[in-house]
C-alpha atoms as a PDB file:
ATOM      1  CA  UNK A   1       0.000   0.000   0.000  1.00  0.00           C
ATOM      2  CA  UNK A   2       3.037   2.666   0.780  1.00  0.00           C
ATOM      3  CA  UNK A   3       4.715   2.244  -2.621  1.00  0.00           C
ATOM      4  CA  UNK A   4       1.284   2.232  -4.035  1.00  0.00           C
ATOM      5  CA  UNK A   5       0.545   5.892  -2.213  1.00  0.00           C
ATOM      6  CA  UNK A   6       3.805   6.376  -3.295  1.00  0.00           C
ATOM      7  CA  UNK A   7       3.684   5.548  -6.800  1.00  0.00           C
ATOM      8  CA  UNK A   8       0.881   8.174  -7.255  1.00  0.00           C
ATOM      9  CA  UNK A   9       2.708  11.052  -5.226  1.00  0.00           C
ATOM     10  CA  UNK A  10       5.233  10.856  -7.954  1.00  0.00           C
ATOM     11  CA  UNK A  11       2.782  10.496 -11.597  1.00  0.00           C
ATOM     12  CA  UNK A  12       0.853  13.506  -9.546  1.00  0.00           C
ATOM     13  CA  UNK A  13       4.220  15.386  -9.393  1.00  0.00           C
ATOM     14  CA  UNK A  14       5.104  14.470 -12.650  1.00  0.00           C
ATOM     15  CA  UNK A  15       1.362  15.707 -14.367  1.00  0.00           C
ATOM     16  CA  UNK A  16       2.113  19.068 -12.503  1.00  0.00           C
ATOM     17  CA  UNK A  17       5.486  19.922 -13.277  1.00  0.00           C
ATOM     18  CA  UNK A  18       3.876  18.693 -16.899  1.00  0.00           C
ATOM     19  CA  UNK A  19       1.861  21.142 -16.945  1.00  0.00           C
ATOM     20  CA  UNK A  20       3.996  24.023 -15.472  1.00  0.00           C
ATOM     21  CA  UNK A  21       6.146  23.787 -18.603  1.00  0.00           C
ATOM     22  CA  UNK A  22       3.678  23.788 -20.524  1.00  0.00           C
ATOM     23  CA  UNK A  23       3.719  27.554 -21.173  1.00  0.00           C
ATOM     24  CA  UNK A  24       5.311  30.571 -20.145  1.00  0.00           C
ATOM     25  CA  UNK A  25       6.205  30.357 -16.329  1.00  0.00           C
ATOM     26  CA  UNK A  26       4.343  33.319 -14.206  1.00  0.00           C
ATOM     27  CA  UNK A  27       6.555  35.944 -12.565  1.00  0.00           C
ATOM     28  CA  UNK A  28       6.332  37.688  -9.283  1.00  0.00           C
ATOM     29  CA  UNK A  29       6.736  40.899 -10.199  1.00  0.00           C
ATOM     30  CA  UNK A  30       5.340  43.185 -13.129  1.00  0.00           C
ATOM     31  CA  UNK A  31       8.270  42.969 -15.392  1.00  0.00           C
ATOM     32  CA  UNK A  32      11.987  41.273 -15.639  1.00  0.00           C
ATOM     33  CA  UNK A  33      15.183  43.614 -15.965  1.00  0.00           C
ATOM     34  CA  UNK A  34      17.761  42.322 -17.476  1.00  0.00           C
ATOM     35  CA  UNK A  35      21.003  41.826 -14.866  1.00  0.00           C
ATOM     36  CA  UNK A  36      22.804  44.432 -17.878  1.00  0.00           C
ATOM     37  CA  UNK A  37      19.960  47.304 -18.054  1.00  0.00           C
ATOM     38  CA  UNK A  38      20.411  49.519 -15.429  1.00  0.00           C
ATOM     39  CA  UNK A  39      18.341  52.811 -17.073  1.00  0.00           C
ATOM     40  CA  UNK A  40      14.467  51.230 -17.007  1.00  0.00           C
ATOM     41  CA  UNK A  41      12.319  54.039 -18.754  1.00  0.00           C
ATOM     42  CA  UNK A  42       9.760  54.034 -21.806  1.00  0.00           C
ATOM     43  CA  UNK A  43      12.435  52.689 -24.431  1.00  0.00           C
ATOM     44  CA  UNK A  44      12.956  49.635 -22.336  1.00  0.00           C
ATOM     45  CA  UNK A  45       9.266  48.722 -23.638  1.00  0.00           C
ATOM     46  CA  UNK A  46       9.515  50.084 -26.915  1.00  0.00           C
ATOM     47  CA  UNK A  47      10.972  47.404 -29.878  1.00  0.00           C
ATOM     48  CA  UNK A  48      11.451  49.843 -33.205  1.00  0.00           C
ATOM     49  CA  UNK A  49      13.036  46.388 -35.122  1.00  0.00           C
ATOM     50  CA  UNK A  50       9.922  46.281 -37.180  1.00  0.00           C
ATOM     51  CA  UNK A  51      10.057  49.710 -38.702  1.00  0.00           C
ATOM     52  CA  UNK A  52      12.035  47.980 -41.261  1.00  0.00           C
ATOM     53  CA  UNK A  53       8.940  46.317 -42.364  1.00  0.00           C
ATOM     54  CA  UNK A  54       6.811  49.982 -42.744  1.00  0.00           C
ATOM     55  CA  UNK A  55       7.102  51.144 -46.236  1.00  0.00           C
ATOM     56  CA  UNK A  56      10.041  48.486 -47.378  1.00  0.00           C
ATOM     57  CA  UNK A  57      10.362  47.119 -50.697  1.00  0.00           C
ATOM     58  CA  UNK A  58       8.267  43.806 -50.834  1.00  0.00           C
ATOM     59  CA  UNK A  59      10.694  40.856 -49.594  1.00  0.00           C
ATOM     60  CA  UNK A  60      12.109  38.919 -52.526  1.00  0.00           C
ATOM     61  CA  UNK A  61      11.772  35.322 -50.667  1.00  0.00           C
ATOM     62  CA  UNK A  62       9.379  34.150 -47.760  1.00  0.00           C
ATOM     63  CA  UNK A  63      10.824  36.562 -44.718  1.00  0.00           C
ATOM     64  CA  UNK A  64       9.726  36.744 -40.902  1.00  0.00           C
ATOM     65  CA  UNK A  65      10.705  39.963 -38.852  1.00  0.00           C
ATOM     66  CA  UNK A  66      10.693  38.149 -34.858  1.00  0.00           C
ATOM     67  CA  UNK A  67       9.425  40.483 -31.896  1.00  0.00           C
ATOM     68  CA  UNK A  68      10.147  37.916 -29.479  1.00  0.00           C
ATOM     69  CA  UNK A  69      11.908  37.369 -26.156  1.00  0.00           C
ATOM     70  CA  UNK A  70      15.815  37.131 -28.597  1.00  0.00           C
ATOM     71  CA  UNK A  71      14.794  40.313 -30.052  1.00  0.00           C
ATOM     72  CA  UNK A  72      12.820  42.676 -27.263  1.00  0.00           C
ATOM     73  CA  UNK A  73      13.958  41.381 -23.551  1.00  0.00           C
ATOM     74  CA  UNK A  74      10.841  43.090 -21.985  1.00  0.00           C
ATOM     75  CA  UNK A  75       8.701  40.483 -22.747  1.00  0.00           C
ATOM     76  CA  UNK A  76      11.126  38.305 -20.553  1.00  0.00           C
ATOM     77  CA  UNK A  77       7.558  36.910 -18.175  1.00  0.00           C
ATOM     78  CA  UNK A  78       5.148  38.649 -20.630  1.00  0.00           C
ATOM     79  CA  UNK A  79       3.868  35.384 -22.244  1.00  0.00           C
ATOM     80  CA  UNK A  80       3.121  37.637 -25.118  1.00  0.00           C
ATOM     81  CA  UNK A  81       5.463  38.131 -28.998  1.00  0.00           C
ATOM     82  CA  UNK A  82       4.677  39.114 -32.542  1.00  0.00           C
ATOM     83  CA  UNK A  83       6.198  38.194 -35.743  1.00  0.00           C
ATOM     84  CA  UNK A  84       5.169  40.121 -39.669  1.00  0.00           C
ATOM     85  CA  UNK A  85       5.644  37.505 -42.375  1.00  0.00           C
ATOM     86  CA  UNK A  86       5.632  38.704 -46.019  1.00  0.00           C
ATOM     87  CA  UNK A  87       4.984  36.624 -48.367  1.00  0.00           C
ATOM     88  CA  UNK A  88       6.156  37.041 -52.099  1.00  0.00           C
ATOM     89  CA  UNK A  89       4.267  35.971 -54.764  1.00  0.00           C
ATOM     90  CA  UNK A  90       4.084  31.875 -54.822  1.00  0.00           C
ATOM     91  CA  UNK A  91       6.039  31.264 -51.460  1.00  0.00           C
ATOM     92  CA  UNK A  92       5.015  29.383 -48.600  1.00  0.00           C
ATOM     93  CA  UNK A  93       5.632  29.046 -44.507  1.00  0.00           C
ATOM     94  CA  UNK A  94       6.914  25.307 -44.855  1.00  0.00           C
ATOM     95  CA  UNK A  95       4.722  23.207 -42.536  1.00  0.00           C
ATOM     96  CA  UNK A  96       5.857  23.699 -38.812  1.00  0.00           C
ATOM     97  CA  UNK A  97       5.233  23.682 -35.744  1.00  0.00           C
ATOM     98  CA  UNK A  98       5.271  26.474 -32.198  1.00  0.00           C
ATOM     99  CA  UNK A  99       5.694  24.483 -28.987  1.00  0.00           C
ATOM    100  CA  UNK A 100       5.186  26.520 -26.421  1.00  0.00           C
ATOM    101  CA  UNK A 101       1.945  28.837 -27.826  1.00  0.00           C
ATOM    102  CA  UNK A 102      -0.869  28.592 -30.318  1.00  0.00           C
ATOM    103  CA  UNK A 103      -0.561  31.223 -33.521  1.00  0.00           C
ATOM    104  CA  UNK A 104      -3.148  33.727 -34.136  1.00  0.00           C
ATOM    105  CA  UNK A 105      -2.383  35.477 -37.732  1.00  0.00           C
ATOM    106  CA  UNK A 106      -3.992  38.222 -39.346  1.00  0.00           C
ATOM    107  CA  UNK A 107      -3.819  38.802 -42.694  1.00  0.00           C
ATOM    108  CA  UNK A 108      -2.789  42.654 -43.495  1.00  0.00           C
ATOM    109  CA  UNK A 109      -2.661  41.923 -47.219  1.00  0.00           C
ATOM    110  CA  UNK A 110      -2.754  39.987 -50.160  1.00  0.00           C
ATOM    111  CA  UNK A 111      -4.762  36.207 -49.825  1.00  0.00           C
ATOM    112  CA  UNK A 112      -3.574  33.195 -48.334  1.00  0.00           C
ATOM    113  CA  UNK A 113      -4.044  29.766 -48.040  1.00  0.00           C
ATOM    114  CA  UNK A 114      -3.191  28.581 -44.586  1.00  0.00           C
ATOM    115  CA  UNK A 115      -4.176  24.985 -42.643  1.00  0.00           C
ATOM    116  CA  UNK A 116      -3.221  22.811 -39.743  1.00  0.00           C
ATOM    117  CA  UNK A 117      -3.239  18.731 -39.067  1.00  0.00           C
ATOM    118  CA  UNK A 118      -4.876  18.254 -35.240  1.00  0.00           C
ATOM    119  CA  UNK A 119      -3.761  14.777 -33.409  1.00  0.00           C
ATOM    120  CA  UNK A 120      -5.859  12.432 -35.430  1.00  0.00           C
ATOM    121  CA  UNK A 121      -4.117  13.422 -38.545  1.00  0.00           C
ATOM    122  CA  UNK A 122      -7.545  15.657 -39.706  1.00  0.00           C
ATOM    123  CA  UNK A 123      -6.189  18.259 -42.066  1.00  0.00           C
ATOM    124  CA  UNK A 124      -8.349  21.565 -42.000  1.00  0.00           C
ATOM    125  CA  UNK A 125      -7.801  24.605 -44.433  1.00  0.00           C
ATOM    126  CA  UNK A 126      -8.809  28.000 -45.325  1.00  0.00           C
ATOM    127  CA  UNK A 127      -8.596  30.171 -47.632  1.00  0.00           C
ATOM    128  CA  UNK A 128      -7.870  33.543 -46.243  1.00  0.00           C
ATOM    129  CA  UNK A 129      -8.404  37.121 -47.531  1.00  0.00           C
ATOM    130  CA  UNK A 130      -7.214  40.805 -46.239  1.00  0.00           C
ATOM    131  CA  UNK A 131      -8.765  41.511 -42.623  1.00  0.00           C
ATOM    132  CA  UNK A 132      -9.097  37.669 -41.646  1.00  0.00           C
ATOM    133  CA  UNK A 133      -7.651  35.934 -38.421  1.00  0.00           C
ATOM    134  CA  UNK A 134      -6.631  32.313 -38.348  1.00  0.00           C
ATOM    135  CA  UNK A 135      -5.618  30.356 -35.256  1.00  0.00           C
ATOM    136  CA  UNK A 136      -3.030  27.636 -35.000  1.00  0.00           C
ATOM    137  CA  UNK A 137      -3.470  25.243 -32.145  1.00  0.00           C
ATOM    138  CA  UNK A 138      -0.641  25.361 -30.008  1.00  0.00           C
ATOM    139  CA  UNK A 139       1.837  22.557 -31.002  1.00  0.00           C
ATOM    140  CA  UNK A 140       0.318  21.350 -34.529  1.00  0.00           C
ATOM    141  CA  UNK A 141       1.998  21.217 -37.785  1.00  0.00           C
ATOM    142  CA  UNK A 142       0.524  23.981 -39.895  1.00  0.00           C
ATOM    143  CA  UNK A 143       1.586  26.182 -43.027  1.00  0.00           C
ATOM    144  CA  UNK A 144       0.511  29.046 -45.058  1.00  0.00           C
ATOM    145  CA  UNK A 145       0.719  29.577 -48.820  1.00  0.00           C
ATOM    146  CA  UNK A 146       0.351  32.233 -50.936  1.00  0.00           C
ATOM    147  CA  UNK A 147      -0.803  30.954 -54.035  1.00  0.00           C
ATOM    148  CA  UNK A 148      -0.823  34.285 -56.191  1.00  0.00           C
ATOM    149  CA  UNK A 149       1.454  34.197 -58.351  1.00  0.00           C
ATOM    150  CA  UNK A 150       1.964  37.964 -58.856  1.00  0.00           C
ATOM    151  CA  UNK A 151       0.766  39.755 -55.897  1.00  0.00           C
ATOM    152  CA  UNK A 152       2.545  39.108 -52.198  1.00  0.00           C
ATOM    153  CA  UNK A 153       1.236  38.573 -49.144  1.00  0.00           C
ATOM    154  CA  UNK A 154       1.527  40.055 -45.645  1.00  0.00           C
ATOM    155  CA  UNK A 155       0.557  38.986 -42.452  1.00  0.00           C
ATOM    156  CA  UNK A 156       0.855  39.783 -38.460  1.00  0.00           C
ATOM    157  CA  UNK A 157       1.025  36.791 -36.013  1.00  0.00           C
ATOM    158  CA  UNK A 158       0.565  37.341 -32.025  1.00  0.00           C
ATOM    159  CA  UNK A 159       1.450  34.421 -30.192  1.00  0.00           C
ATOM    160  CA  UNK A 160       0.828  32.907 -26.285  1.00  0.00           C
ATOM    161  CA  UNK A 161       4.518  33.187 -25.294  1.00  0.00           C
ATOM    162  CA  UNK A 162       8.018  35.227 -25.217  1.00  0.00           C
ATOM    163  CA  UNK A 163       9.612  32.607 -26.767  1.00  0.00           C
ATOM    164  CA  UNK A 164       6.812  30.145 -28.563  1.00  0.00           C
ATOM    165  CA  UNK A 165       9.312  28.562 -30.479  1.00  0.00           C
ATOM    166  CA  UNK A 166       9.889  26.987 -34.223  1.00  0.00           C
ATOM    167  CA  UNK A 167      10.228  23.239 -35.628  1.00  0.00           C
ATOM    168  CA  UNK A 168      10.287  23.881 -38.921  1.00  0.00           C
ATOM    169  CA  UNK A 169       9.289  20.161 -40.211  1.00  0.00           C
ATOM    170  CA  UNK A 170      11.636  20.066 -43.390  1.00  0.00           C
ATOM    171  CA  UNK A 171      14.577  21.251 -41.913  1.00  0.00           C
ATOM    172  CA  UNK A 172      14.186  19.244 -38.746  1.00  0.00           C
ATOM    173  CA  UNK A 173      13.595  16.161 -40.603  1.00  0.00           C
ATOM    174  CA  UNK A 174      16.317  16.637 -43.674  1.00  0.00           C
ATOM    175  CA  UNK A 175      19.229  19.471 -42.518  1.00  0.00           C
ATOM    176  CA  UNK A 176      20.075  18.130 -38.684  1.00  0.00           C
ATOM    177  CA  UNK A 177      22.077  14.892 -39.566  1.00  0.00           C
ATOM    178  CA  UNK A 178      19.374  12.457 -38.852  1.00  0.00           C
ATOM    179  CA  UNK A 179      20.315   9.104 -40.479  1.00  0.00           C
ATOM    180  CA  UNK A 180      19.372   8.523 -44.312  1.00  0.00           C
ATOM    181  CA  UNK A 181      18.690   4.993 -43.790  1.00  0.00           C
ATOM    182  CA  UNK A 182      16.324   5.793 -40.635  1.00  0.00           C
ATOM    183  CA  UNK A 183      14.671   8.602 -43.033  1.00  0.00           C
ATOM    184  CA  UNK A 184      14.064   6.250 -45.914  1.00  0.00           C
ATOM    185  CA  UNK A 185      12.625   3.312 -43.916  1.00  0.00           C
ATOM    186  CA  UNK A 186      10.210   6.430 -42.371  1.00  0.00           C
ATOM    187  CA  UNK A 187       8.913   7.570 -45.365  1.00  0.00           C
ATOM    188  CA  UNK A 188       9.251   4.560 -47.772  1.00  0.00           C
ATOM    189  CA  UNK A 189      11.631   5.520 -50.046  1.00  0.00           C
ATOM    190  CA  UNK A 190      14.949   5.099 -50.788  1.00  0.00           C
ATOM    191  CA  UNK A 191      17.809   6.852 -49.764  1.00  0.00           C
ATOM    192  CA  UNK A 192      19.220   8.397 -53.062  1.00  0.00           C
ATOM    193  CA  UNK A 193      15.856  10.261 -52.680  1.00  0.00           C
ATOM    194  CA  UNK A 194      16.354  11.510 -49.008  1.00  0.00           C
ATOM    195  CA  UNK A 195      20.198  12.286 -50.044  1.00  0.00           C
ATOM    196  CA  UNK A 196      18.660  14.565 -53.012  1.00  0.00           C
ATOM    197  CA  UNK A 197      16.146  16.471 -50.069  1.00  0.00           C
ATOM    198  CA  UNK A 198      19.045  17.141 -47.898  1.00  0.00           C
ATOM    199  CA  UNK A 199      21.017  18.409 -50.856  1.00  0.00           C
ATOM    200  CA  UNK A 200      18.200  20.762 -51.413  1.00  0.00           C
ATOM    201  CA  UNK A 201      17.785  22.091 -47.829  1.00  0.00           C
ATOM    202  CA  UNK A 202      21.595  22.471 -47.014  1.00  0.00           C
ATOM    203  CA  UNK A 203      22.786  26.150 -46.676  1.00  0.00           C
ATOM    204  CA  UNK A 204      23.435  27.937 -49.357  1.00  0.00           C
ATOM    205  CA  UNK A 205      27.355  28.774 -49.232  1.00  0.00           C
END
């Protein structure tokens, strides 16, 4: 009965300190200083990286500007970032996935065609236009496509976290070393194929 009681203590600990990571940690105060800021005012809050974006020339290649926890330290316990993705004409957001938060986008501009795969491998899609907002569950593959192939794209994505995170599925699966022989057998084909896929996603020199 005592290592039963036991037994339990510990897959209850285990479920909570599940669940504590499962997001952004709360803090005890109202905002985290960095140990090297010692002047806290109004520019401490203030991130001016995505000015870049206002007024640019449209990207020539899929591009996302980052407003997260790397690139603006005051969310540091915020559970709050932003990213603007532009999209040229006939580019995509390969599928991936966000860990730590679900993704809620808003299209600025432009059309897309955006969908997700839940945990039962259902595959659900939309086709966006200018002014619509499209959530991604937190930690399902999903992707967006701009299927024009003259006009670009632009949209705004808030997410549940500092730091939500990116697995980017192709580059996970085909530019980190992972064996070719383990990658064939996983997909059912061969391995000259999987050799030609990493050849296609290794940097560019």
């Amino acid at each position: 009965m005592a290592l039963l009681k036991a037994f339990v203590v510990v897959i209850l600990w285990v479920g909570i300190a599940g669940t504590a990571k499962a997001g952004d940690p709360n803090i005890l105060t109202d905002f985290i200083v960095p140990p090297n800021v010692t002047t806290v005012d109004g520019s401490f809050f203030t991130y001016t990286g995505l000015r870049a974006v206002i007024g640019a020339e449209p990207a020539k290649e899929f591009k996302v500007h980052k407003a997260g926890l790397a690139e603006f330290p005051a969310l540091n316990g915020q559970s709050v970032s932003y990213a603007v993705l532009e999209y040229p004409a006939g580019t995509t957001n390969p599928p991936h996935t966000h860990p730590r938060s679900a993704e809620l986008l808003f299209l600025a501009n432009g059309a897309l065609q955006v969908g997700f795969v839940d945990t039962t491998n259902k595959l659900f899609t939309q086709t966006l236009q200018a002014g619509d907002v499209f959530v991604f569950p937190k930690g399902l593959a999903h992707f967006q496509y701009n299927a024009d192939p003259q006009k670009p794209a632009l949209a705004i994505s808030a997410f549940g976290s500092a730091n939500a995170g990116t697995v980017s599925l192709p580059t996970t699966l085909f530019a980190t070393g992972i064996d070719d022989q383990v990658l064939a057998i996983s997909f059912k084909i061969d391995v000259a194929t999987i050799q030609k896929l990493k050849a296609g996603l290794a940097p560019k020199p």
